[in-house]
N, C-alpha and C. Protein backbone atom coordinates (compact mmCIF):
# COMPACT_ATOMS: atom_id res chain seq x y z
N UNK A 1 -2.47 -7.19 5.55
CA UNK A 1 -3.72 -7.47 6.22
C UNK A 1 -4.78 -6.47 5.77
N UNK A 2 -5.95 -6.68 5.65
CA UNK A 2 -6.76 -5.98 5.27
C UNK A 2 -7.94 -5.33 6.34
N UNK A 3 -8.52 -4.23 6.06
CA UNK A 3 -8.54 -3.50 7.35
C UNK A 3 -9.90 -4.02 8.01
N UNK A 4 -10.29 -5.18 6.90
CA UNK A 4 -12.02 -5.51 7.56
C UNK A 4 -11.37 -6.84 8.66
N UNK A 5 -10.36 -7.11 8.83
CA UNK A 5 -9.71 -8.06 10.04
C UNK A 5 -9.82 -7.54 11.37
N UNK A 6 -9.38 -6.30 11.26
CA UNK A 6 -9.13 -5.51 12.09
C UNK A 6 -10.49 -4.38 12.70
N UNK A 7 -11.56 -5.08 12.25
CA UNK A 7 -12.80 -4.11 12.33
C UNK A 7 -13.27 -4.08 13.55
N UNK A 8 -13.09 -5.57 14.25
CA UNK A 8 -13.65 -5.47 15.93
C UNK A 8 -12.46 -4.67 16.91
N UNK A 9 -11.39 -4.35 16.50
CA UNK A 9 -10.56 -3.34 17.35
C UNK A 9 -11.11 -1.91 16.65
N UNK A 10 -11.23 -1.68 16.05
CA UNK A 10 -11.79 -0.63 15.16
C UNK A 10 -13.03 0.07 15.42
N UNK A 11 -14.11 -1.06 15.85
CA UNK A 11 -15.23 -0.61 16.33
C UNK A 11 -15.09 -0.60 17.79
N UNK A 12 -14.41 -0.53 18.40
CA UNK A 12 -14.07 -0.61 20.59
C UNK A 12 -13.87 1.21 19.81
N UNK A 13 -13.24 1.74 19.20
CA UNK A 13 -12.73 2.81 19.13
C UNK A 13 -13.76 3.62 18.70
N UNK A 14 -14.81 3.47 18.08
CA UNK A 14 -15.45 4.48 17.69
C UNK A 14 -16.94 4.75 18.89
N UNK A 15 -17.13 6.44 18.48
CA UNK A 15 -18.10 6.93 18.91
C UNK A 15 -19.10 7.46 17.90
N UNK A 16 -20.27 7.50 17.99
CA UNK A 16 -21.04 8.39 16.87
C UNK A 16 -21.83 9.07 17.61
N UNK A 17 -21.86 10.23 17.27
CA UNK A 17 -22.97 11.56 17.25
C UNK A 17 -23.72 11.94 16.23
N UNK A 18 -24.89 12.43 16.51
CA UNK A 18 -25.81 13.09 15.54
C UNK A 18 -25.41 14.12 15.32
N UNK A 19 -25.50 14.84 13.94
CA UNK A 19 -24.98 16.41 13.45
C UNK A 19 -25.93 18.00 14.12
N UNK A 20 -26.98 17.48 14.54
CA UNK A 20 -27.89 18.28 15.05
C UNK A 20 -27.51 18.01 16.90
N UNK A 21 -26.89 17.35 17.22
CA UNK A 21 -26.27 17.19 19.07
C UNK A 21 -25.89 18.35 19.61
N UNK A 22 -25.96 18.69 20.83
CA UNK A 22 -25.59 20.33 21.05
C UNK A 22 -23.94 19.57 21.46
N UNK A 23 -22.94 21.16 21.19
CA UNK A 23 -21.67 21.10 21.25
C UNK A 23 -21.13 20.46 22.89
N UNK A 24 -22.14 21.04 23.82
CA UNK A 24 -21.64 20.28 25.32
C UNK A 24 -21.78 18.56 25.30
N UNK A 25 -22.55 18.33 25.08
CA UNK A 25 -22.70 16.88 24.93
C UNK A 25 -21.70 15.55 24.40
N UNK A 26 -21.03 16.59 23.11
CA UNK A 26 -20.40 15.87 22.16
C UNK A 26 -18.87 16.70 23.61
N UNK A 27 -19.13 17.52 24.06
CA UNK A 27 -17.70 17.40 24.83
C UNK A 27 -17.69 16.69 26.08
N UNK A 28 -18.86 16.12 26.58
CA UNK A 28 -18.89 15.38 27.48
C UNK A 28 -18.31 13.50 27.01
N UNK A 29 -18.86 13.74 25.77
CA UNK A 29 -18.43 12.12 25.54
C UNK A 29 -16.74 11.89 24.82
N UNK A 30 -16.39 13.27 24.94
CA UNK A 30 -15.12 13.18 24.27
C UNK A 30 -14.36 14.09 25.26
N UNK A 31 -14.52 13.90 26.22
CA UNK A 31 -13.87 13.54 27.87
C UNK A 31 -13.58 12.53 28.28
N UNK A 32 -14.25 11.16 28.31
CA UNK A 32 -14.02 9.54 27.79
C UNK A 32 -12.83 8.99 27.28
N UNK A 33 -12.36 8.59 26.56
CA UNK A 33 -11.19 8.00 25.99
C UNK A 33 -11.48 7.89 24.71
N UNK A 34 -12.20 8.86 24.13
CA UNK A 34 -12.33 8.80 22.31
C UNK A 34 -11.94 10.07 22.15
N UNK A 35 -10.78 10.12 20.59
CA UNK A 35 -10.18 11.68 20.63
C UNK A 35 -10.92 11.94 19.35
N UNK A 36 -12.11 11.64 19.20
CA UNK A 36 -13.10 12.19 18.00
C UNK A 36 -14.08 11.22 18.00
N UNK A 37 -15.27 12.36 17.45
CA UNK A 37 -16.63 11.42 17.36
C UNK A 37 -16.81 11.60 16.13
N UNK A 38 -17.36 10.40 15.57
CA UNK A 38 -18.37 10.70 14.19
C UNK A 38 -19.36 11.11 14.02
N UNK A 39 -19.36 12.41 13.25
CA UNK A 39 -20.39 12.49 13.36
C UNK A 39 -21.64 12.04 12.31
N UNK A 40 -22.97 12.13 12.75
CA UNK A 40 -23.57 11.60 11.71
C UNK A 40 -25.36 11.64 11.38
N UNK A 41 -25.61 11.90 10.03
CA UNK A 41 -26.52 12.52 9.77
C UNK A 41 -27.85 11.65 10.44
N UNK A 42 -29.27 11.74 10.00
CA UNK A 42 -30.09 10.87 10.60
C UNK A 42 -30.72 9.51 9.85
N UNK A 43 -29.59 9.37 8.56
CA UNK A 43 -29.90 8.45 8.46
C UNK A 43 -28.95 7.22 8.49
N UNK A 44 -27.57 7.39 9.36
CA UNK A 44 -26.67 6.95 10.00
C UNK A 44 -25.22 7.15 9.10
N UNK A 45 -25.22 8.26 8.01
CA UNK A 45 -24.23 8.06 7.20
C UNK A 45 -23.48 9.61 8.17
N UNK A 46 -22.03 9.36 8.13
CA UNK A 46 -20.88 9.99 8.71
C UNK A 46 -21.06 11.47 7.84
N UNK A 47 -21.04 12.57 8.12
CA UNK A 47 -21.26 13.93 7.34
C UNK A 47 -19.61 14.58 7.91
N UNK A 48 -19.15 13.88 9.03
CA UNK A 48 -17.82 14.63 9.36
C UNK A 48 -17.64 13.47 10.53
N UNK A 49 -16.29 15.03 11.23
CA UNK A 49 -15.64 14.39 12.65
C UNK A 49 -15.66 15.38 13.59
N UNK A 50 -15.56 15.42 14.58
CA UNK A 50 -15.44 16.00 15.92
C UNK A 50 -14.60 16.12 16.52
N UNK A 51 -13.22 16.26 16.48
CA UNK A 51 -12.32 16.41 17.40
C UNK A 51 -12.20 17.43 19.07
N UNK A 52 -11.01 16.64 19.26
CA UNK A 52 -11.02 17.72 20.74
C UNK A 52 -10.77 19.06 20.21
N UNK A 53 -9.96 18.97 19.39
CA UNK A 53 -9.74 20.20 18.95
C UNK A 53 -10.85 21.02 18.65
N UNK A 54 -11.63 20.55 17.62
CA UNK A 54 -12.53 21.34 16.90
C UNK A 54 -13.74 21.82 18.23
N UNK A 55 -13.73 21.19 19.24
CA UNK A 55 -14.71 21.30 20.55
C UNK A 55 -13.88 22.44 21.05
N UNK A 56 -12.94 22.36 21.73
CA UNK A 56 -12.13 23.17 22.73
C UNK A 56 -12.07 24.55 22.03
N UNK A 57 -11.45 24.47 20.17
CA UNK A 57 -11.99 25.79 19.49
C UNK A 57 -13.05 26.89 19.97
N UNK A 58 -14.30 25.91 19.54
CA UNK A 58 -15.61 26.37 19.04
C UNK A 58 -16.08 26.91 20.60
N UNK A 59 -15.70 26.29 21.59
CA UNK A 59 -16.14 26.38 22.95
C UNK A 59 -15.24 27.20 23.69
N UNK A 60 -14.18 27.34 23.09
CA UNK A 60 -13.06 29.00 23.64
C UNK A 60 -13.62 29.87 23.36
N UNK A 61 -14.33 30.37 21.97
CA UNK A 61 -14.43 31.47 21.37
C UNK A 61 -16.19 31.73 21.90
N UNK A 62 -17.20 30.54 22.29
CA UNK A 62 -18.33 31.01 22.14
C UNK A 62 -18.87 32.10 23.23
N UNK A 63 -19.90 32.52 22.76
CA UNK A 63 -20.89 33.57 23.98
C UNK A 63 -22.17 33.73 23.83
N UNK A 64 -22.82 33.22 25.01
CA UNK A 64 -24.47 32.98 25.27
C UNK A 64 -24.88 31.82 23.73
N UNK A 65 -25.32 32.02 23.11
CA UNK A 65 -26.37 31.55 22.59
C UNK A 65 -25.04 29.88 21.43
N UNK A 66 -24.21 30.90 21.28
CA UNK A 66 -23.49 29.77 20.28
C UNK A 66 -22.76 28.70 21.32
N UNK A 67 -22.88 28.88 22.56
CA UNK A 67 -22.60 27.60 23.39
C UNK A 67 -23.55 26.34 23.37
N UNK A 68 -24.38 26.72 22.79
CA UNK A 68 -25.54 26.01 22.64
C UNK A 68 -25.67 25.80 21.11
N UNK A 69 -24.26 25.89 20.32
CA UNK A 69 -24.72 25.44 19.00
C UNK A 69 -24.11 24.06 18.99
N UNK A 70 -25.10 23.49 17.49
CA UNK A 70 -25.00 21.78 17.60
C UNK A 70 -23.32 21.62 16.45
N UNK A 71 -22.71 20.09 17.20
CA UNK A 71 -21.77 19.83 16.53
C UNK A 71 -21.37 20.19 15.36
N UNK A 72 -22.46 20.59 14.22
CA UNK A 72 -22.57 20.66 12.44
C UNK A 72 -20.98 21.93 12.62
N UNK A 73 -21.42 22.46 13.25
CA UNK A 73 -20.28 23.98 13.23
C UNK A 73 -19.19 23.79 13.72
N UNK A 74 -18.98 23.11 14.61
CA UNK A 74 -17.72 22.71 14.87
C UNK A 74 -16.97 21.75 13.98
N UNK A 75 -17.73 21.03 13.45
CA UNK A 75 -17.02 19.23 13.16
C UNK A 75 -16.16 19.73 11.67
N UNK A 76 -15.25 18.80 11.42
CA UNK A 76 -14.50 18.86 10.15
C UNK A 76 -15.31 18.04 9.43
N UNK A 77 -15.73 18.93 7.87
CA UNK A 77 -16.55 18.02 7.12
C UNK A 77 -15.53 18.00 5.93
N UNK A 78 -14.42 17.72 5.46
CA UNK A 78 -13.44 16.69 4.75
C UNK A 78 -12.85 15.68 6.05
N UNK A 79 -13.19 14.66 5.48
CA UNK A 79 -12.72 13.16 5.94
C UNK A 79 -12.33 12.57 5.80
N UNK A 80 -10.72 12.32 6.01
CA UNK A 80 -10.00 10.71 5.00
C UNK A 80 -10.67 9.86 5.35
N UNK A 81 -11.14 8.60 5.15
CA UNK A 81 -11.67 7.85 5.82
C UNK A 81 -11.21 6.14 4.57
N UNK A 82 -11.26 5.33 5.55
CA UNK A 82 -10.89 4.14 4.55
C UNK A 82 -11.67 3.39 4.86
N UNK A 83 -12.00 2.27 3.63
CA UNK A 83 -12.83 0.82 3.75
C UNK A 83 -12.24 -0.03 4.21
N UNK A 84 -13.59 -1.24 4.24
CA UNK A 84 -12.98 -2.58 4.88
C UNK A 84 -12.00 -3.41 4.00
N UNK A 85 -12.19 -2.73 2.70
CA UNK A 85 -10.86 -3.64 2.03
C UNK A 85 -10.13 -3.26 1.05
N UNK A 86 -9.75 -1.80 2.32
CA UNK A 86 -8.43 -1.41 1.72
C UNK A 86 -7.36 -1.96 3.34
N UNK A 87 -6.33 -2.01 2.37
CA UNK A 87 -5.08 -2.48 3.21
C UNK A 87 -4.81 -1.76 4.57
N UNK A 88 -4.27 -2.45 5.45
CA UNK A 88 -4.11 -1.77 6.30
C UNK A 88 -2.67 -0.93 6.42
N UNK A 89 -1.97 -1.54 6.14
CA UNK A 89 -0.36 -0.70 5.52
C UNK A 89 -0.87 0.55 4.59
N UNK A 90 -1.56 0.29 3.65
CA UNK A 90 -2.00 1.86 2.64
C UNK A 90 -3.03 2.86 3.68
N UNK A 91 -3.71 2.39 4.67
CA UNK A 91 -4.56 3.23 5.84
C UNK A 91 -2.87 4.08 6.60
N UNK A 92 -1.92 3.00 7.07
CA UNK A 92 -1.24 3.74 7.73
C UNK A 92 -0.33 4.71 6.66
N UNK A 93 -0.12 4.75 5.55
CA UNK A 93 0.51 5.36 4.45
C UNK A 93 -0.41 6.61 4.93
N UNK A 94 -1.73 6.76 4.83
CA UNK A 94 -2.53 7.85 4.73
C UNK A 94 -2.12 8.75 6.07
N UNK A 95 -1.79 7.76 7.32
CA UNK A 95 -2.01 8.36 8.37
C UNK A 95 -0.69 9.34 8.28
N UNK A 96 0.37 8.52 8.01
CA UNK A 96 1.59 9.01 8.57
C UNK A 96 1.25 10.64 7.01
N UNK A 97 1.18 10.52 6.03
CA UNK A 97 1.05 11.31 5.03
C UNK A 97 0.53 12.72 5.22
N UNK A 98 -0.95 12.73 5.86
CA UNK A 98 -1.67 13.49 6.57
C UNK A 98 -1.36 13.74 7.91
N UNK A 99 -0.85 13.06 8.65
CA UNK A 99 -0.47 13.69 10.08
C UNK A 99 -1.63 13.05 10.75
N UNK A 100 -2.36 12.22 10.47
CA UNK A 100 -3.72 11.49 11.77
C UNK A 100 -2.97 10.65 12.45
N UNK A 101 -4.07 10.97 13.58
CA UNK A 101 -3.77 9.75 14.51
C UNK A 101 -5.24 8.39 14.32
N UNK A 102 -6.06 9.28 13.84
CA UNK A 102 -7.23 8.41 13.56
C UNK A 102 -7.57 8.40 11.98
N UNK A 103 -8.53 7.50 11.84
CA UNK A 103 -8.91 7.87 10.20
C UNK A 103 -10.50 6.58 10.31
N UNK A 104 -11.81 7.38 10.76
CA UNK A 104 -12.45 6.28 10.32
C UNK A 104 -12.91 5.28 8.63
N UNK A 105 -13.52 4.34 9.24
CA UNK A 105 -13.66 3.12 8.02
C UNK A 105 -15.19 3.12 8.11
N UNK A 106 -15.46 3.69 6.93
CA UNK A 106 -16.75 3.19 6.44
C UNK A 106 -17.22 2.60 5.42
N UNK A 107 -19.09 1.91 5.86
CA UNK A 107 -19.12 1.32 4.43
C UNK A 107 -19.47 1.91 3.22
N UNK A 108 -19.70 0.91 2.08
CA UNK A 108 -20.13 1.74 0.54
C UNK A 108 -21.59 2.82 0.75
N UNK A 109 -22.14 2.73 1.83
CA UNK A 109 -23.28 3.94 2.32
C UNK A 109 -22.63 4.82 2.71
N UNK A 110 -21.32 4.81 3.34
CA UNK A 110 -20.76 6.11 4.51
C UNK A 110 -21.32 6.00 5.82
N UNK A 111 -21.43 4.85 6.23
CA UNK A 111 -22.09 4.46 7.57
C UNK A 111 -20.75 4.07 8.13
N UNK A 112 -20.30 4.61 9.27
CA UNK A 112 -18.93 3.93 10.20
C UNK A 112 -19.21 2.72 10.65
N UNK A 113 -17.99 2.41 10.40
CA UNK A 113 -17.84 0.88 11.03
C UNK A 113 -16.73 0.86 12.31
N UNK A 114 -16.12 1.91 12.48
CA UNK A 114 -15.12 1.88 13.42
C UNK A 114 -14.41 2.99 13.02
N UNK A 115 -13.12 3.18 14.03
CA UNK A 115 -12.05 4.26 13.41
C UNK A 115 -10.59 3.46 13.61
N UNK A 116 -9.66 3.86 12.87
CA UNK A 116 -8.17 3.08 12.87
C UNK A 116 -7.49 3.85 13.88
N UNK A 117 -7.07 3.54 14.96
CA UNK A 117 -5.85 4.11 15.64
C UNK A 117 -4.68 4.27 14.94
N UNK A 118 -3.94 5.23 15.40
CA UNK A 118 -2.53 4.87 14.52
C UNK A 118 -1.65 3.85 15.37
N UNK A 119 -1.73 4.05 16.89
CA UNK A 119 -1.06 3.36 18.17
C UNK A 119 -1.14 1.75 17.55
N UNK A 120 -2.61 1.54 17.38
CA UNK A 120 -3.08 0.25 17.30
C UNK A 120 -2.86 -0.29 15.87
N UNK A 121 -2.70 0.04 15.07
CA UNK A 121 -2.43 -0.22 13.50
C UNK A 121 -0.85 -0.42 13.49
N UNK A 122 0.38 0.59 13.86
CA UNK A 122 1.65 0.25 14.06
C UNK A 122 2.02 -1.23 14.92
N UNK A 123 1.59 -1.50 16.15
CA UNK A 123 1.61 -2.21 16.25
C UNK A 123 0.93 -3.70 15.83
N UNK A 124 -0.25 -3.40 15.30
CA UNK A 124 -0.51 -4.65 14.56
C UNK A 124 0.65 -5.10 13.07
N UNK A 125 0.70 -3.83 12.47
CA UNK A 125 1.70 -3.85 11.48
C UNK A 125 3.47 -4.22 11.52
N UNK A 126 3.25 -4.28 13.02
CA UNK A 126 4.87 -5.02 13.73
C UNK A 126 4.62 -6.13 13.92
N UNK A 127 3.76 -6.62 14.27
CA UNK A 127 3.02 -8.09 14.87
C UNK A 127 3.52 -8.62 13.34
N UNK A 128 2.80 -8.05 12.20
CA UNK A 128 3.07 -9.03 10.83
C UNK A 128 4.49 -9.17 10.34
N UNK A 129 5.00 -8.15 10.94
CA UNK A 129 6.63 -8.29 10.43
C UNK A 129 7.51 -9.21 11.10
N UNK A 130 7.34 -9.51 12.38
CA UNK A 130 7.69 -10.22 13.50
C UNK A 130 7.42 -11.45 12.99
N UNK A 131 6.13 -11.97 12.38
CA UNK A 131 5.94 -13.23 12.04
C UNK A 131 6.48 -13.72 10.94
N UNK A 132 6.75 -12.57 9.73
CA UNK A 132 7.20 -12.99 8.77
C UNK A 132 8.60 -13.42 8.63
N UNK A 133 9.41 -12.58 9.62
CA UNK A 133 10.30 -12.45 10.25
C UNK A 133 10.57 -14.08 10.80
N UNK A 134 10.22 -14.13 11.60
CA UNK A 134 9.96 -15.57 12.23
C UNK A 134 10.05 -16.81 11.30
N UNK A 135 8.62 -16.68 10.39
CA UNK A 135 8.89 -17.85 9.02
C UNK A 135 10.14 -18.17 8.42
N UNK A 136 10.73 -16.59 8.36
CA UNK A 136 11.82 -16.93 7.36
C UNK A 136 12.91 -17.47 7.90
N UNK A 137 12.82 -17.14 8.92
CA UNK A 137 14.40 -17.79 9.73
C UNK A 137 14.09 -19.03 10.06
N UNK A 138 12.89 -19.78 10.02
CA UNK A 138 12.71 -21.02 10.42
C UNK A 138 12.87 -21.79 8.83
N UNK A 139 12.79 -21.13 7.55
CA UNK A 139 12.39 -21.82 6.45
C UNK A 139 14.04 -21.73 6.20
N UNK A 140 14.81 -20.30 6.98
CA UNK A 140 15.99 -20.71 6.10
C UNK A 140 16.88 -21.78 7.07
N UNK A 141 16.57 -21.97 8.01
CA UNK A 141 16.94 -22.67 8.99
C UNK A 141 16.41 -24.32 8.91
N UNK A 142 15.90 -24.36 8.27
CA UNK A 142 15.18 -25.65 8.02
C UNK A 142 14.40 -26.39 9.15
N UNK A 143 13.95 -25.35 10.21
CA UNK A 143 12.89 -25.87 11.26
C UNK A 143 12.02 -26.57 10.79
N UNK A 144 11.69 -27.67 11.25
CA UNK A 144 10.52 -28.31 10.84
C UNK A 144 10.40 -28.86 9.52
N UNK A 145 11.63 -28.94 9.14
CA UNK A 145 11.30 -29.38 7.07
C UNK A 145 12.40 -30.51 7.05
N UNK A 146 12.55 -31.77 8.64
CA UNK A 146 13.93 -33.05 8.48
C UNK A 146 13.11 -34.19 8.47
């Protein structure tokens, strides 16, 4: 399956932030049920990510004035990130490879289109095996072919 199928579950999952956002903000929206924001420059292309991690870091260590610094310092700026038509089996190759649980998809600008769960990708990737699964025992079974 290819991962632009899968783009409207993909986009329920994503958040975007501006790179200039102060660091509280981006931890208020990633209190929510998103475990990273995108972040992103002003002319909507992705420059990084935001994790809880990289928040809870930056916001352990700060005092007075750097509590008030914007996402750019916190966020991870290397990004795996995959397109709409790359596979979705080679997205989860990346995940399990690298250790993500997420990996956003953007387009040929670097504008997000969503992010891949890993939760949600395994199980879609069981869903296809299940069916194929299914075909074959009906084709070797001769369901439907008297």
């Amino acid at each position: 399956m290819l991962i632009e199928k899968f783009l409207p579950t993909a986009y329920k999952q994503m958040c975007c932030i501006e790179s200039h956002a102060k660091l509280m903000e981006a931890a208020r929206l990633l209190e929510r049920d998103y475990d990273m924001l995108l972040v992103c420059d002003t002319e909507g292309r992705m420059v990084g990510v935001l994790t809880k991690t990289d928040t809870v870091r930056q916001i352990g260590t700060c005092t007075g004035a750097s509590c008030t610094a914007p996402v750019i310092q916190a966020m991870t700026h290397e990004v795996i990130t995959a397109t709409p038509e790359g596979k979705l089996k080679d997205a989860w190759g990346m995940m399990k490879a690298q250790g993500l649980k997420n990996i956003p998809v953007v387009d040929p600008d670097g504008k997000p289109l969503g992010v891949l769960n890993a939760h949600d990708v395994i199980q879609n990737l069981w869903e296809e095996v299940q069916q194929e699964e299914d075909f074959l025992f009906n084709y070797v079974m001769n369901v439907g072919y008297r």
